[in-house]
N, C-alpha and C. Protein backbone atom coordinates (compact mmCIF):
# COMPACT_ATOMS: atom_id res chain seq x y z
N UNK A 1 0.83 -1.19 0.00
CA UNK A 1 0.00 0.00 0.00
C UNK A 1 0.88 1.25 0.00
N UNK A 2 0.63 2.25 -0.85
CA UNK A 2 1.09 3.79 -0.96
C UNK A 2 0.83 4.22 0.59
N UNK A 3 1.80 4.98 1.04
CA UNK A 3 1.68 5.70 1.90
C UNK A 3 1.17 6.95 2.20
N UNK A 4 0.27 7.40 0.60
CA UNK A 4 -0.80 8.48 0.55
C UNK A 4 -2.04 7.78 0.29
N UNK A 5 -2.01 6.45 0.39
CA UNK A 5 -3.28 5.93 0.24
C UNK A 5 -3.65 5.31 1.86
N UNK A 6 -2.65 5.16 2.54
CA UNK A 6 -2.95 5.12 4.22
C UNK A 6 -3.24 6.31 4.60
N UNK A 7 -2.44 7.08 4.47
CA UNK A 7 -2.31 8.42 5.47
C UNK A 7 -3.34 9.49 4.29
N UNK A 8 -4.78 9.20 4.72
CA UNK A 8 -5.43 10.36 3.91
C UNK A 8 -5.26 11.81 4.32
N UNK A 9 -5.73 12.74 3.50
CA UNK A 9 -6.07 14.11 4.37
C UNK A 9 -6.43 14.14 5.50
N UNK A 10 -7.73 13.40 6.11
CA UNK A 10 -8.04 14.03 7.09
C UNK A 10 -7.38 13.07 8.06
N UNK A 11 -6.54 12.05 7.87
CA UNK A 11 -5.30 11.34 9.11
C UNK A 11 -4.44 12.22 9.21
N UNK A 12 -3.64 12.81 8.04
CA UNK A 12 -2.55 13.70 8.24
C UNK A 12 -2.90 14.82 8.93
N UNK A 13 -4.31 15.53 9.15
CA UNK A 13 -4.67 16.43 9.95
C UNK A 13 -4.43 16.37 11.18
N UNK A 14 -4.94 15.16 11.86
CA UNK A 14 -5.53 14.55 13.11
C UNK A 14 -3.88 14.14 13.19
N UNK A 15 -3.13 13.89 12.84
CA UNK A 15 -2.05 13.29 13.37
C UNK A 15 -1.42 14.30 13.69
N UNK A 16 -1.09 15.27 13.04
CA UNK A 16 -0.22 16.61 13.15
C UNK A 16 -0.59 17.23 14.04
N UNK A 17 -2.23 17.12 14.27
CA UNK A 17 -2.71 17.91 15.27
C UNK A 17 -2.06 17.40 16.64
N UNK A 18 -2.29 15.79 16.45
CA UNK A 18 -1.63 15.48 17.86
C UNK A 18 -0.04 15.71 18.12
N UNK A 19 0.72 15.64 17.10
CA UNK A 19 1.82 16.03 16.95
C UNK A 19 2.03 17.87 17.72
N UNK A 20 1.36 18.46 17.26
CA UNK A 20 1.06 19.65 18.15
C UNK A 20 0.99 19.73 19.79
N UNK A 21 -0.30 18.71 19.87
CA UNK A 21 -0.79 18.44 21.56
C UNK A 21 0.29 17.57 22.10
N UNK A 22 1.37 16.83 21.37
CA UNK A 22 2.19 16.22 22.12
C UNK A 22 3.70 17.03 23.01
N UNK A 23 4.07 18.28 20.91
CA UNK A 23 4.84 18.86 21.87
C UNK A 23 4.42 19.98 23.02
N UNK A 24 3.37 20.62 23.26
CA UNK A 24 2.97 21.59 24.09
C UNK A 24 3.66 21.54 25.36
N UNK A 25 4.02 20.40 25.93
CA UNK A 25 4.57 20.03 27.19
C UNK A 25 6.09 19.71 27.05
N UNK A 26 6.70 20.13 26.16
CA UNK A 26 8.15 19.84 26.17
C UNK A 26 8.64 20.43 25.48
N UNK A 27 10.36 20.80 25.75
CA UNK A 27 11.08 21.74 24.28
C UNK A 27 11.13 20.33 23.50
N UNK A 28 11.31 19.14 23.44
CA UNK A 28 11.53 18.55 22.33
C UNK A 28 10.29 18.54 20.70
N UNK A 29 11.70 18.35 19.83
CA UNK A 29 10.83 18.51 18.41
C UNK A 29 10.74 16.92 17.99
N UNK A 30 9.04 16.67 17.66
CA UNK A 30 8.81 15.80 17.19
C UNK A 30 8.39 15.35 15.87
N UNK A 31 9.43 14.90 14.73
CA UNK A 31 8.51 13.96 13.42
C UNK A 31 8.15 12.94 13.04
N UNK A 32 7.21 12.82 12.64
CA UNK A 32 6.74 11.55 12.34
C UNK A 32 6.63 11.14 10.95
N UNK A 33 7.69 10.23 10.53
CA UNK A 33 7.85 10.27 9.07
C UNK A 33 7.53 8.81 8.43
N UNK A 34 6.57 8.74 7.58
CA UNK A 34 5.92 7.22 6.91
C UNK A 34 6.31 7.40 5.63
N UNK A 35 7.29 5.84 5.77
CA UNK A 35 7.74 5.55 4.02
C UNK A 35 7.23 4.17 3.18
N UNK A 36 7.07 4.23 2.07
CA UNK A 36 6.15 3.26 1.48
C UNK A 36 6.89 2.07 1.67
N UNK A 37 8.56 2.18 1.21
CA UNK A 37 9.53 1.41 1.63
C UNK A 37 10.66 1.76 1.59
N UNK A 38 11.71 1.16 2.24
CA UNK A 38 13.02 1.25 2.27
C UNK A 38 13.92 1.41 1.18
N UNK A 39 13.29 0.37 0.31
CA UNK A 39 14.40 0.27 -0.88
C UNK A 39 12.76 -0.94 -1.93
N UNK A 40 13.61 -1.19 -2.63
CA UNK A 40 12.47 -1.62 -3.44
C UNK A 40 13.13 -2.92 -3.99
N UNK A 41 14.50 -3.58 -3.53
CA UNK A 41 14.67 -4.71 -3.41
C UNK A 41 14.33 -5.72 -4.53
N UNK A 42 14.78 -4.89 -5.79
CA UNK A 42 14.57 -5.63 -7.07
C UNK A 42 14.81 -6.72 -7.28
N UNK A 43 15.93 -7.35 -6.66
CA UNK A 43 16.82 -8.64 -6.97
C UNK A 43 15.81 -9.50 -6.41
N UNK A 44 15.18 -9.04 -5.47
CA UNK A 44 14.27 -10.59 -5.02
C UNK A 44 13.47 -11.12 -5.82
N UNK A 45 12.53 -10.49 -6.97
CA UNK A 45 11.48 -10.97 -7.73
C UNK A 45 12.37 -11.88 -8.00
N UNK A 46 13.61 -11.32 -9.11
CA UNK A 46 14.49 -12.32 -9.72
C UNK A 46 15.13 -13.37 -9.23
N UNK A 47 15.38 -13.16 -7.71
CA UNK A 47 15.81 -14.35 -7.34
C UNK A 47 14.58 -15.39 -7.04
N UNK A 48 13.43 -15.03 -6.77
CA UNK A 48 12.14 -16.25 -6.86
C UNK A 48 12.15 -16.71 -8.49
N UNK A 49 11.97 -15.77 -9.18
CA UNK A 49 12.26 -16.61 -10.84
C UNK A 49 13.19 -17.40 -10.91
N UNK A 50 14.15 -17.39 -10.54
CA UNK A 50 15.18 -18.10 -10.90
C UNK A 50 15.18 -19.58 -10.27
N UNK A 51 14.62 -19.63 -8.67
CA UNK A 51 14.31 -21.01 -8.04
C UNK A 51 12.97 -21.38 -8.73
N UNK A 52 12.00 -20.68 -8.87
CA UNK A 52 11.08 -21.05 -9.49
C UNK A 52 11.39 -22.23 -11.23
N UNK A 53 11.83 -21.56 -11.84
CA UNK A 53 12.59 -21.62 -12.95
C UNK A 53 13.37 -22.87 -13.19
N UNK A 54 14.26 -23.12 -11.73
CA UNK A 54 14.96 -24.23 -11.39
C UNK A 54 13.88 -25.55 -11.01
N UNK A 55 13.19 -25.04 -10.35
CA UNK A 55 12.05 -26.35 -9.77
C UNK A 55 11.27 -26.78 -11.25
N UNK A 56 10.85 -25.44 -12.10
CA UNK A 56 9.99 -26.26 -13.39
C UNK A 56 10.88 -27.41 -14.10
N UNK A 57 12.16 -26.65 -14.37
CA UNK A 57 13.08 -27.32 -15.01
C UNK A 57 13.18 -28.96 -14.58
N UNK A 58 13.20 -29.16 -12.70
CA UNK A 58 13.53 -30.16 -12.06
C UNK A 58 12.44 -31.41 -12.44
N UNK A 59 11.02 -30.47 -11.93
CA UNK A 59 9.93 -30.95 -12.38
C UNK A 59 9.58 -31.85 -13.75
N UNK A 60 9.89 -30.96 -14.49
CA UNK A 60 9.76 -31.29 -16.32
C UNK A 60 10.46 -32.94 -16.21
N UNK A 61 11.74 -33.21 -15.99
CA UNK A 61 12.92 -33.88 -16.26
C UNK A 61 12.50 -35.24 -15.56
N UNK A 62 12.35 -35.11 -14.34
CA UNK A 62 11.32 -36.10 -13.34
C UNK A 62 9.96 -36.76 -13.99
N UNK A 63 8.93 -35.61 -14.24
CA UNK A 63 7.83 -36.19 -14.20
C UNK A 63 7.42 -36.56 -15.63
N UNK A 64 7.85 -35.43 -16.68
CA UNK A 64 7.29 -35.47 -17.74
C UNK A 64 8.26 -36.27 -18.70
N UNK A 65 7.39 -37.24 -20.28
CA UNK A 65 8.36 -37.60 -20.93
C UNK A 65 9.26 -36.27 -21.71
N UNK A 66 10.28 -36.77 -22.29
CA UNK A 66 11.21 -36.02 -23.01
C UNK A 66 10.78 -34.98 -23.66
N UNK A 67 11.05 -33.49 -23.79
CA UNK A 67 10.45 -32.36 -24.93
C UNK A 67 11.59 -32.03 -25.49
N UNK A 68 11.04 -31.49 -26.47
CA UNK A 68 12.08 -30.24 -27.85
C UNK A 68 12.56 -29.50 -26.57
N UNK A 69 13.96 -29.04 -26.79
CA UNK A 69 14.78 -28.34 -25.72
C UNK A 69 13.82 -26.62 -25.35
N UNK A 70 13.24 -26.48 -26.81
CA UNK A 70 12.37 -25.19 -26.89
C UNK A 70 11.26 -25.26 -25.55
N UNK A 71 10.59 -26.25 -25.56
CA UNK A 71 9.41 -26.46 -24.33
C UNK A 71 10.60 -26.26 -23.15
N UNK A 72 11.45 -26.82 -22.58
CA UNK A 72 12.43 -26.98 -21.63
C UNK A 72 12.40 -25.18 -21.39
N UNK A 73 13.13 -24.53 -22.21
CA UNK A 73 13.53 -22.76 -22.59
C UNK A 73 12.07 -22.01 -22.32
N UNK A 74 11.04 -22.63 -23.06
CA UNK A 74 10.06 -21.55 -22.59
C UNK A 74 9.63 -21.78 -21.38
N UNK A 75 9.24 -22.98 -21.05
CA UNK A 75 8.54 -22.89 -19.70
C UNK A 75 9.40 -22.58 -18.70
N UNK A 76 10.86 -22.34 -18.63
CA UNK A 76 11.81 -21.66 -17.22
C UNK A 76 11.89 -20.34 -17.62
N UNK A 77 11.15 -19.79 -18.89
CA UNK A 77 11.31 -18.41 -19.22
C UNK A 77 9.72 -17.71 -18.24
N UNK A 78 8.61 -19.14 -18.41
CA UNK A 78 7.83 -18.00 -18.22
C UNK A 78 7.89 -18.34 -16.79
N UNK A 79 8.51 -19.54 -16.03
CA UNK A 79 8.45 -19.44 -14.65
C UNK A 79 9.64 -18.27 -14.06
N UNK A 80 9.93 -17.69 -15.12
CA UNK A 80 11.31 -16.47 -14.46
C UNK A 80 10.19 -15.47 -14.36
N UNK A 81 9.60 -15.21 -15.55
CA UNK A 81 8.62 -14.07 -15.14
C UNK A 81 7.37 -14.04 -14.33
N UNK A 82 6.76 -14.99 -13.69
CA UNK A 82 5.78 -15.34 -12.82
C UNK A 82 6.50 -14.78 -11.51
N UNK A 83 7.62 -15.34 -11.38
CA UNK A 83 8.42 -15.56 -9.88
C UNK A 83 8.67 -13.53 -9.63
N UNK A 84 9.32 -13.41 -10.80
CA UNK A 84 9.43 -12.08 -10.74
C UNK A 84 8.19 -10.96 -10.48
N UNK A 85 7.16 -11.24 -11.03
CA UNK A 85 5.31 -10.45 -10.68
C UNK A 85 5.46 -11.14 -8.81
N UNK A 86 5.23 -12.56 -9.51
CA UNK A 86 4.82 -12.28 -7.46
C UNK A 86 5.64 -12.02 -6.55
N UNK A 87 6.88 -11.62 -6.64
CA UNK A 87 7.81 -11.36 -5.94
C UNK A 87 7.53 -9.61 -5.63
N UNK A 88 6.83 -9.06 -6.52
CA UNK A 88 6.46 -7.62 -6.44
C UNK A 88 5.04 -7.62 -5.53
N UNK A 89 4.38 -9.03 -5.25
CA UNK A 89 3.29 -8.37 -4.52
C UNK A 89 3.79 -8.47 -2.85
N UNK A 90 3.14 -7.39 -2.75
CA UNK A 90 3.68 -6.83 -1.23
C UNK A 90 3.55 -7.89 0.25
N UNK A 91 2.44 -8.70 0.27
CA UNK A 91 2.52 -9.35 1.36
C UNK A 91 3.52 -10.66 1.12
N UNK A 92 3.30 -11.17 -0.20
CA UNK A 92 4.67 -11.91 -0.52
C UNK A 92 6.32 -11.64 -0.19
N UNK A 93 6.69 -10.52 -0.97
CA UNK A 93 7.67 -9.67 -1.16
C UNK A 93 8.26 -9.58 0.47
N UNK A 94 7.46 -8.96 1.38
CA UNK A 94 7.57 -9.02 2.94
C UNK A 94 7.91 -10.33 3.41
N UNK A 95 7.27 -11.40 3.31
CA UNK A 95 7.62 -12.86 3.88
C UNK A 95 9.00 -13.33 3.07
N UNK A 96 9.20 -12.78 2.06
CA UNK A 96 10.51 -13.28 1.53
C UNK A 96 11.57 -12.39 2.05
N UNK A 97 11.77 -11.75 2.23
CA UNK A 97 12.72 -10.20 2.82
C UNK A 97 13.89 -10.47 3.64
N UNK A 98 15.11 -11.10 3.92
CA UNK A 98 15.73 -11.64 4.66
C UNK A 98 15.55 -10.38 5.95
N UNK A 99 15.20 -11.34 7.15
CA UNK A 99 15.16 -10.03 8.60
C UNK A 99 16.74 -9.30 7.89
N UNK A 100 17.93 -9.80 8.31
CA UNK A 100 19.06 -8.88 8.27
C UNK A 100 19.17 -7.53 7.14
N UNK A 101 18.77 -8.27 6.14
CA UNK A 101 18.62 -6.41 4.94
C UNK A 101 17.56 -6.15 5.75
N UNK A 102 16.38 -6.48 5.87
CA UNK A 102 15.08 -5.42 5.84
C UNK A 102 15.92 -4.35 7.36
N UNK A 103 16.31 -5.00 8.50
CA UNK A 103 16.58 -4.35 9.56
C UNK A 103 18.03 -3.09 9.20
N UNK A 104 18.87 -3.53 8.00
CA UNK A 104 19.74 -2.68 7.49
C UNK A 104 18.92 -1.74 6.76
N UNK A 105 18.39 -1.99 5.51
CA UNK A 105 17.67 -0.56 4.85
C UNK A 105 16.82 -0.15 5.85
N UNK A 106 16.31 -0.42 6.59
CA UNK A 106 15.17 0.60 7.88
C UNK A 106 16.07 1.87 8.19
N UNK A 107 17.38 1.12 8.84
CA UNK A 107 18.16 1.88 9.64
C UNK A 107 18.56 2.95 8.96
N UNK A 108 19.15 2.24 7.37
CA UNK A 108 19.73 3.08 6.92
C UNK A 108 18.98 4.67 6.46
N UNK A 109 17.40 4.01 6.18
CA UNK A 109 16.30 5.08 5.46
C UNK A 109 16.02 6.04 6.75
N UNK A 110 16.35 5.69 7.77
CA UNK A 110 15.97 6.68 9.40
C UNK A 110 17.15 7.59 9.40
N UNK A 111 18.06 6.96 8.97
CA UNK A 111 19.04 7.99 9.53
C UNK A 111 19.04 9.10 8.64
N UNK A 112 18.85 8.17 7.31
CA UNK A 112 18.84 9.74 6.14
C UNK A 112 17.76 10.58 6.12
N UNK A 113 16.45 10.44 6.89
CA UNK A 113 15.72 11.06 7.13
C UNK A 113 15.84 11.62 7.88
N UNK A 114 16.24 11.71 9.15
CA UNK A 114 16.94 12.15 10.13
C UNK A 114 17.26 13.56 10.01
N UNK A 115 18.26 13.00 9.30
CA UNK A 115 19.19 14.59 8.60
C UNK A 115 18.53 15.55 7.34
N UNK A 116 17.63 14.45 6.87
CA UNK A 116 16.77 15.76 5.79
C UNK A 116 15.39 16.37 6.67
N UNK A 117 14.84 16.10 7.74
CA UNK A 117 14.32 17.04 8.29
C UNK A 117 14.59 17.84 9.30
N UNK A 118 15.91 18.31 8.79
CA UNK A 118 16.56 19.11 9.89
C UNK A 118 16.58 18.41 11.53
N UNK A 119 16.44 17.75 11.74
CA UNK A 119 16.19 17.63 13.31
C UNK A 119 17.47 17.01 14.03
N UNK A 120 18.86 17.72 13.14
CA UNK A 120 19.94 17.87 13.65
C UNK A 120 20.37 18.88 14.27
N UNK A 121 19.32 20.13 13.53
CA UNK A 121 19.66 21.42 13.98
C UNK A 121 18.90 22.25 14.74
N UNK A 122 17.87 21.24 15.99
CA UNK A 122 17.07 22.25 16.70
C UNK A 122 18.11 22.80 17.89
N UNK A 123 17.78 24.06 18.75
CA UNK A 123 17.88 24.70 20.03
C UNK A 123 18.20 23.05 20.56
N UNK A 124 19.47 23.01 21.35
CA UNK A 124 19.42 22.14 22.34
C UNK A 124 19.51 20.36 21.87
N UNK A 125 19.50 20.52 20.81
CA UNK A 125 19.73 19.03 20.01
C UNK A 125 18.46 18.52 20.50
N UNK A 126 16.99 18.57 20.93
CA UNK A 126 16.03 17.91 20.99
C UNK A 126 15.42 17.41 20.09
N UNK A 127 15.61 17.00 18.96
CA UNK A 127 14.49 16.37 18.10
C UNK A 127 14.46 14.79 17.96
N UNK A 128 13.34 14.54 18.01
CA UNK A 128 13.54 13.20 17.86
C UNK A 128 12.24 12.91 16.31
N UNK A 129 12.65 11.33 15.95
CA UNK A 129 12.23 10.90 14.81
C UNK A 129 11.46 9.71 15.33
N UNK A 130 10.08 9.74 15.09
CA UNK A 130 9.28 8.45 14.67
C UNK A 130 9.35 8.11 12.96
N UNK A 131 9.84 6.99 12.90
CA UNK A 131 10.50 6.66 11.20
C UNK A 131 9.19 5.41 11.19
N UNK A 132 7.87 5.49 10.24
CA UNK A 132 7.41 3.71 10.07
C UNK A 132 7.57 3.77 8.49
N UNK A 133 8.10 2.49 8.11
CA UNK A 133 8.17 2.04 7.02
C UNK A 133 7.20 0.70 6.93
N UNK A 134 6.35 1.26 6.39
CA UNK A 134 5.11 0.57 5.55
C UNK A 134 5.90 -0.93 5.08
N UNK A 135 6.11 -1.37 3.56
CA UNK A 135 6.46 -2.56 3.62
C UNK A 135 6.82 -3.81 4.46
N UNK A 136 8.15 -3.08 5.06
CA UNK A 136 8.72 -3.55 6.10
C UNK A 136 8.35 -4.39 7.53
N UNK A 137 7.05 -3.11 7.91
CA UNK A 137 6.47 -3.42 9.42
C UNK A 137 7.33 -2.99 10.06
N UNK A 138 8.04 -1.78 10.23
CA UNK A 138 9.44 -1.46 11.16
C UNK A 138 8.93 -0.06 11.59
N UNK A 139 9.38 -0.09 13.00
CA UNK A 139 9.31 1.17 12.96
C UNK A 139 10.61 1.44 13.64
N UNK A 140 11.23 3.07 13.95
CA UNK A 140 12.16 2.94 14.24
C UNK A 140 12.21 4.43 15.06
N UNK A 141 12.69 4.88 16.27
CA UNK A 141 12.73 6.24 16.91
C UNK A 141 14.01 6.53 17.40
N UNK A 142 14.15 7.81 16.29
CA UNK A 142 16.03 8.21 16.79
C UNK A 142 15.53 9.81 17.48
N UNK A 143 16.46 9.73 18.21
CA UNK A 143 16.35 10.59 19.18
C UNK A 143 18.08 11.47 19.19
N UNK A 144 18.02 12.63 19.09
CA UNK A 144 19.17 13.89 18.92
C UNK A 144 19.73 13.26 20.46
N UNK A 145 21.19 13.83 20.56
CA UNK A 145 21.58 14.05 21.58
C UNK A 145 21.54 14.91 22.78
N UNK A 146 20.42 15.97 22.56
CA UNK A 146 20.16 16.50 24.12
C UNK A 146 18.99 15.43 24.59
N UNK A 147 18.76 14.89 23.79
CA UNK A 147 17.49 13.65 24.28
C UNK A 147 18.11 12.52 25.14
N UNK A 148 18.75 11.97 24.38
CA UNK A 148 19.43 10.41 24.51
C UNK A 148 20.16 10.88 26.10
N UNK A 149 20.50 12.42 26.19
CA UNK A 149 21.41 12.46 27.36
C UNK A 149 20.10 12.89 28.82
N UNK A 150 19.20 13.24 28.39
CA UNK A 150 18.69 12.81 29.81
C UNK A 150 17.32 11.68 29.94
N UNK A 151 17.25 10.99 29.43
CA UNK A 151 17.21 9.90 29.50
C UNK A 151 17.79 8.67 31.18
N UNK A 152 16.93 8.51 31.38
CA UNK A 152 17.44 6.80 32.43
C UNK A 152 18.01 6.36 31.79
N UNK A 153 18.71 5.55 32.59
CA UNK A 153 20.11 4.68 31.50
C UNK A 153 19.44 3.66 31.19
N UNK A 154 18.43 3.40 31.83
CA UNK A 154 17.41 1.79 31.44
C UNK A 154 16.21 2.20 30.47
N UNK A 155 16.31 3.43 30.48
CA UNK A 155 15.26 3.77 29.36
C UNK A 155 15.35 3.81 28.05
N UNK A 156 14.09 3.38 27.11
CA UNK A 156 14.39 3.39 25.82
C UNK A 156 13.43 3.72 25.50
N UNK A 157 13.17 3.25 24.14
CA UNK A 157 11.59 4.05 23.25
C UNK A 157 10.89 2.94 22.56
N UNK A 158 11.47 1.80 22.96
CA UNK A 158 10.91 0.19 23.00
C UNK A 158 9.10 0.78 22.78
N UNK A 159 8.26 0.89 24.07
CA UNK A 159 7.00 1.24 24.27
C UNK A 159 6.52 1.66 22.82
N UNK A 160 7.22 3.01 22.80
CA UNK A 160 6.45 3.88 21.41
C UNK A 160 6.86 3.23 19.90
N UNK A 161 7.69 2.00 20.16
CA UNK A 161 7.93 1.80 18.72
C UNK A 161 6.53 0.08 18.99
N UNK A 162 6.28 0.00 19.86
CA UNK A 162 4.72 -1.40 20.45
C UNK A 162 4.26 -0.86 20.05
N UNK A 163 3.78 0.39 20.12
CA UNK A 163 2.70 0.93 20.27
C UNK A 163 2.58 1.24 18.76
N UNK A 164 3.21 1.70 18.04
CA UNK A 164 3.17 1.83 16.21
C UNK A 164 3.20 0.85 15.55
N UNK A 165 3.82 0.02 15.47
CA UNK A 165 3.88 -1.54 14.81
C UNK A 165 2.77 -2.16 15.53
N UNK A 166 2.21 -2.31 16.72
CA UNK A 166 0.78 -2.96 16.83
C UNK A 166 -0.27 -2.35 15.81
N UNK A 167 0.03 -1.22 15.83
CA UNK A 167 -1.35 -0.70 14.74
C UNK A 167 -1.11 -1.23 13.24
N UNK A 168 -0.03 -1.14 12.73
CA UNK A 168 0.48 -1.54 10.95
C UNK A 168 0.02 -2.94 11.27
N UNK A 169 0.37 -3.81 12.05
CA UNK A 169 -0.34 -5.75 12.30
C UNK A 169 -1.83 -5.65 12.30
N UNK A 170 -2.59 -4.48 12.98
CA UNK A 170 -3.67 -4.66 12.96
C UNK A 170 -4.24 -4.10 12.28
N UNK A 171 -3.42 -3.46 11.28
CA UNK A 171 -4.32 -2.70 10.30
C UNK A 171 -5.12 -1.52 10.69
N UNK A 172 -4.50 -1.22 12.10
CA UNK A 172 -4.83 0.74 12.39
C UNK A 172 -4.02 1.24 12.92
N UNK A 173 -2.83 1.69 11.72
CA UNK A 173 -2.20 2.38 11.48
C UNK A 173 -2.06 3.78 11.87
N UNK A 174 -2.89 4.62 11.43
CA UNK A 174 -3.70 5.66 12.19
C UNK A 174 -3.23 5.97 14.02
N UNK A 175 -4.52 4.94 14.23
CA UNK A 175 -4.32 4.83 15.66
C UNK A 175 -3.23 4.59 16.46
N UNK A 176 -2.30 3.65 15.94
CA UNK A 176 -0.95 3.23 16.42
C UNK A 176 0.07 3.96 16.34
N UNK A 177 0.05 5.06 15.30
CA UNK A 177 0.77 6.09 15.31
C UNK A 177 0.59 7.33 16.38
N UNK A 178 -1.33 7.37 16.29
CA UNK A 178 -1.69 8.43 17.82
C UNK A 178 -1.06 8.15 19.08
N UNK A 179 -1.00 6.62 19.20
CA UNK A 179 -0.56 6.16 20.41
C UNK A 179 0.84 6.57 20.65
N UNK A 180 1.79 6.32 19.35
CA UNK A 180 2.90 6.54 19.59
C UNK A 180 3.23 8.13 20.42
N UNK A 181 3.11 8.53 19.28
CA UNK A 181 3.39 9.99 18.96
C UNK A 181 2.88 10.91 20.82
N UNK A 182 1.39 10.29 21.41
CA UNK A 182 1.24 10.64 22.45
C UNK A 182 2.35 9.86 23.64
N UNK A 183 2.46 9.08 23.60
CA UNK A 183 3.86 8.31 24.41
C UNK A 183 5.04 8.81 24.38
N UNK A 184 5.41 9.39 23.46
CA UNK A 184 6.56 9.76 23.07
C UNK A 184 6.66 11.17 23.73
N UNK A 185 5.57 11.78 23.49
CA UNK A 185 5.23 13.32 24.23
C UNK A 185 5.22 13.10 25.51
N UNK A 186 4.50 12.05 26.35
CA UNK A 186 4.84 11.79 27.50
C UNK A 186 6.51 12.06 28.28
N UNK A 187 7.23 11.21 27.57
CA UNK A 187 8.61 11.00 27.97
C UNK A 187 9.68 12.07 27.77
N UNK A 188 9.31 12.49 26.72
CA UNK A 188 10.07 14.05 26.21
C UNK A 188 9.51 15.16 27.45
N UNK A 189 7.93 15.15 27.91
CA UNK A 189 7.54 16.08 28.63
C UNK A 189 8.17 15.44 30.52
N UNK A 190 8.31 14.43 30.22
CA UNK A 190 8.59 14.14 31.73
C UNK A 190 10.35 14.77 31.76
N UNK A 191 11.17 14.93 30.77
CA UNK A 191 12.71 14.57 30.63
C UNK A 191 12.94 16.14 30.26
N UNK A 192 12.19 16.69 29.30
CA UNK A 192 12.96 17.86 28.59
C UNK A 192 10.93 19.10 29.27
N UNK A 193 10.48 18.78 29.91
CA UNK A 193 9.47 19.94 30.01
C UNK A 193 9.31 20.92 29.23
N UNK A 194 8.56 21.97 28.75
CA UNK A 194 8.49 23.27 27.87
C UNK A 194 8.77 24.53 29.10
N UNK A 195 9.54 25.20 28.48
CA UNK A 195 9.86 26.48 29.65
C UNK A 195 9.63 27.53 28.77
N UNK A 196 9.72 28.96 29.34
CA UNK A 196 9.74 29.96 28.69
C UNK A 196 9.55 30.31 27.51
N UNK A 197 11.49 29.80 27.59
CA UNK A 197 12.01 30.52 26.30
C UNK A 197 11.49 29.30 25.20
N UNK A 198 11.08 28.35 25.18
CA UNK A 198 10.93 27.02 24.51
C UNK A 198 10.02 27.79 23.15
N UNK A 199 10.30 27.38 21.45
CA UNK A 199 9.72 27.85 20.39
C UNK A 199 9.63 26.42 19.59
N UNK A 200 8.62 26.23 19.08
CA UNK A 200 8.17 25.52 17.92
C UNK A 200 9.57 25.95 16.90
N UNK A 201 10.49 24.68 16.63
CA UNK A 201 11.58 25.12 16.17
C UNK A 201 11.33 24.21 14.38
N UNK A 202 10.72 23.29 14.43
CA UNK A 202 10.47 22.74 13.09
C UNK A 202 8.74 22.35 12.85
N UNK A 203 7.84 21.92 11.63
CA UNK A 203 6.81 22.59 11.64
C UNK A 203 6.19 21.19 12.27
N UNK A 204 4.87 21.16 12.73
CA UNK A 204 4.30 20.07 13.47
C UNK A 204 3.69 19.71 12.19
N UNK A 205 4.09 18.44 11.32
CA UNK A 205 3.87 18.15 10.35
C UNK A 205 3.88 16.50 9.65
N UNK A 206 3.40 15.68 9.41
CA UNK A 206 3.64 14.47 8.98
C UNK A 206 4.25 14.32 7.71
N UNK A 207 5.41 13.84 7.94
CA UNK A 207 6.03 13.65 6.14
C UNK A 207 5.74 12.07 5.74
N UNK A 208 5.28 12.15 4.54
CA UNK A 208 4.98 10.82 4.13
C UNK A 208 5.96 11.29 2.71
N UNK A 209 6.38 10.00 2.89
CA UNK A 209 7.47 9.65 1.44
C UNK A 209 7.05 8.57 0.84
N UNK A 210 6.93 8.36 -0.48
CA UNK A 210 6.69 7.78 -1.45
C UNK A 210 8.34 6.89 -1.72
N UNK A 211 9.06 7.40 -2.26
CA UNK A 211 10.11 7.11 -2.46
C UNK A 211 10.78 6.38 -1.55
């Protein structure tokens, strides 16, 4: 699923809004950024064609009598291109995904997001990142270094990343993100409070990426 076909208008409203009501109680800056996927992991269709491809071949040789080498050639041609379509459909594509890449491109797509919504450069290093990547089922929360430093040493952001990935499993997405995003405001407001001088330093906004 597109990540403008989850996140309609009036979610991206309601989310931002809470994104608003979350920071009110803290200097920290919060985004919440949804990507359709990580990477788009071309080689896998092809590598299901290719076992696919291998099994017709195995199949043919076993079960069936002898063919023109041509029958042999077409039918591992069209099991290359079958393997390759369903390898593009998404709940497939996901069950095939080795954990170790999918958990590398997550990381890698958070961090570069990270740095393209500025939230290297607020007052005080407070910004932190809610990263969900759609395909995947990952979610991921990086947090600046005036964050990470007051922080419990036993504390983490475990909770708010339950609380987002329960909703993508259950298919309310939406909601699992409210949850987050309010949890997250919790902990920032218990650690970093809003004082005075405290300004809305980046915009209370949901970025959804396609790409």
């Amino acid at each position: 699923m597109r990540a403008t076909e989850l996140i309609d208008p009036a979610a991206r409203q309601h989310l931002e809004a809470v994104i608003t009501e979350a920071e009110r109680g803290t200097r920290g800056e919060i985004v919440v950024a949804v990507v359709r996927a990580c990477d788009e992991y071309g080689a896998l269709g092809w590598q299901l064609g290719v076992a696919l491809a291998a099994a017709v071949f195995l199949a043919l040789g076993w079960f069936v009598p002898p063919l023109p080498w041509s029958a042999y050639l077409g039918a591992q041609l069209v099991a290359l291109v079958a393997g390759h379509a369903i390898g593009r459909i998404e709940t497939v594509r996901r069950r095939l995904l080795p954990p170790t890449l999918v958990e590398q491109r997550v990381a890698q797509r958070a961090r570069r997001c990270f740095a393209e919504q500025g939230l290297t450069r607020t007052r005080g290093r407070t910004g932190i990142l809610i990263f969900v990547a759609l395909l995947e089922h990952r979610v991921v929360v990086l947090a600046d270094e005036g964050v990470d430093r007051v922080l419990d040493p036993d504390e983490t952001w475990q909770q708010v990343v339950e609380l987002a990935v329960a909703g993508l499993r259950e298919g309310r997405a939406v909601a699992g993100l409210e949850a987050a995003v309010r949890r997250c405001g919790e902990i920032l407001a218990r650690h970093l409070p809003a004082d005075a001088a405290d300004r809305d330093e980046l915009p209370d906004r949901l970025v959804v990426l396609e790409d």
